[in-house]
Protein backbone atom coordinates (compact mmCIF):
# COMPACT_ATOMS: atom_id res chain seq x y z
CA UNK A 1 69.43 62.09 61.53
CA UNK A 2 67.66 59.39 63.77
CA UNK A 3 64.39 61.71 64.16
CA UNK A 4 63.71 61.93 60.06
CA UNK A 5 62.02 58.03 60.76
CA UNK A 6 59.41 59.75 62.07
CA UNK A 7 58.56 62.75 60.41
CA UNK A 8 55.78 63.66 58.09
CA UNK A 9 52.60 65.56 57.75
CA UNK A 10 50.52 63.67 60.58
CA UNK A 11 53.17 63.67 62.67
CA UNK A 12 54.07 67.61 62.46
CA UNK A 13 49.62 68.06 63.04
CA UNK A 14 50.48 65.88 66.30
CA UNK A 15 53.40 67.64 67.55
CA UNK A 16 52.42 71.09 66.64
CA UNK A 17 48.55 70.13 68.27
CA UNK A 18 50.97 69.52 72.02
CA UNK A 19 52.61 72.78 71.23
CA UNK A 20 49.15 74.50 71.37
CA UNK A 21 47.85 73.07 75.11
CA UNK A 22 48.58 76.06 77.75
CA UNK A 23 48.71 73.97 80.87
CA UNK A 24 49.02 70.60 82.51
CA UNK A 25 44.73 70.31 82.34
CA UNK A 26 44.48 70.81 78.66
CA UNK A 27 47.36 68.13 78.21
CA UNK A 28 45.26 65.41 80.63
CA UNK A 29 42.35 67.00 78.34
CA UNK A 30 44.11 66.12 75.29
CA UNK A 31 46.32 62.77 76.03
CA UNK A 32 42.92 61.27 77.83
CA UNK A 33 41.32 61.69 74.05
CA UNK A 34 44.55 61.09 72.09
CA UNK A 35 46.15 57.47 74.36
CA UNK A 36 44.44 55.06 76.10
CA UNK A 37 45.35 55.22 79.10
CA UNK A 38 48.01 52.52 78.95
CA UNK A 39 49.97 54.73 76.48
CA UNK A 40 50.02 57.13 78.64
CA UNK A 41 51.33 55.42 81.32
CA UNK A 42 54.16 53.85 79.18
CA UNK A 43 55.56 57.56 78.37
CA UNK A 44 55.10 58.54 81.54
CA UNK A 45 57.03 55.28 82.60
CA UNK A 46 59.78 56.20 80.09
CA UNK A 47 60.37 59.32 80.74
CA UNK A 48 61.11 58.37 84.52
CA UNK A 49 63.60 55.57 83.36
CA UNK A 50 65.56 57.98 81.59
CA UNK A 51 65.20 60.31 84.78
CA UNK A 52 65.98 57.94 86.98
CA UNK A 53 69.37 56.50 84.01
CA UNK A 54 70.48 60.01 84.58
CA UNK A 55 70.58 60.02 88.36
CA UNK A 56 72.88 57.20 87.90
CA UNK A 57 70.52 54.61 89.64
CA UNK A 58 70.92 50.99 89.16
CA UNK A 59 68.81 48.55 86.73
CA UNK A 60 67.79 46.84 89.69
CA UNK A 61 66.28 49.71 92.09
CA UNK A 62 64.51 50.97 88.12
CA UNK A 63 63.08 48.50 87.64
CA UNK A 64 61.70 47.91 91.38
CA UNK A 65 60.83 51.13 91.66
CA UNK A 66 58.68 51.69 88.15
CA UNK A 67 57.72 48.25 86.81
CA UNK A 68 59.90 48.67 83.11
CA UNK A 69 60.95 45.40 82.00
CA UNK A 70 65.71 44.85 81.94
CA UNK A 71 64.50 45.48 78.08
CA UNK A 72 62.57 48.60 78.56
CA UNK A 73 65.26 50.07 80.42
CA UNK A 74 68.03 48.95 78.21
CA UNK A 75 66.47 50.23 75.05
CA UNK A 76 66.04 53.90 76.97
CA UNK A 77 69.52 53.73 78.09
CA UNK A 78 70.22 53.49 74.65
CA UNK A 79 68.34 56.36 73.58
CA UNK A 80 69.67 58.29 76.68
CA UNK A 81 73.21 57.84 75.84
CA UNK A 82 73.11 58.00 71.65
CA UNK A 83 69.57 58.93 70.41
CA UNK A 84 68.82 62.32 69.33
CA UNK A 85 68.91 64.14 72.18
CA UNK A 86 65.30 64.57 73.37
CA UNK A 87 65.42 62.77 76.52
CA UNK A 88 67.99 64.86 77.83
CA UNK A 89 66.67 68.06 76.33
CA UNK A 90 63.44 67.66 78.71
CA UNK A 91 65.33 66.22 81.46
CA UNK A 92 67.59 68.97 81.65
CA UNK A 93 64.88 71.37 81.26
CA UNK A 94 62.64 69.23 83.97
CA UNK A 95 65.94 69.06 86.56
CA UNK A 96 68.32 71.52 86.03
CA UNK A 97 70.29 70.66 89.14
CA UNK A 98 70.57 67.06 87.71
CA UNK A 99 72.59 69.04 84.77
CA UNK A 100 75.48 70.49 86.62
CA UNK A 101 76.79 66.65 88.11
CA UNK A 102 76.45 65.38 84.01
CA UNK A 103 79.81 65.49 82.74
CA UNK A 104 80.22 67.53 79.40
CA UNK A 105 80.39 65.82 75.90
């Protein structure tokens, strides 16, 4: 699977250290120590691309309406459509209603 490229030690202390903040403070708390603040704002970006993939909006109005680069988009449609899955796994869990227009694979 896709998701084995990134997996070791460090990163299971990482992920397991975000499963431990309680609230949206702690995580500013936590990503303001962790990212600089660009990094931040590139997830953040991402994370609306795929949002914004899945409400079926156009390259065009994405990238007008959160700076990502043709590429940047591409390469998350990408992931949206055949990565592993965790895009859509928050996204569903973010939106639900977004959910019941996706057609079922």
């Amino acid at each position: 699977m896709q998701i084995d490229k990134i997996r070791s030690e460090q990163t299971d202390q990482l992920f397991n250290a975000i499963l431990q903040l309680k609230d949206l403070e702690e995580c500013y708390q936590f990503f303001d120590d962790v990212c600089t603040m660009s990094e931040v704002q590139s997830l953040a970006q991402r994370l609306d691309v795929a949002h914004m993939l899945r409400k079926k909006k156009t390259y065009d109005s994405i990238q007008q309406d959160t700076g990502a680069s043709t590429a940047t988009i591409s390469r998350i449609r990408r992931c949206v459509d055949y990565g592993s899955g965790g895009y859509n796994l928050m996204l569903e869990r973010l939106y639900p209603e977004l959910d019941q227009n996706q057609p079922k694979k």
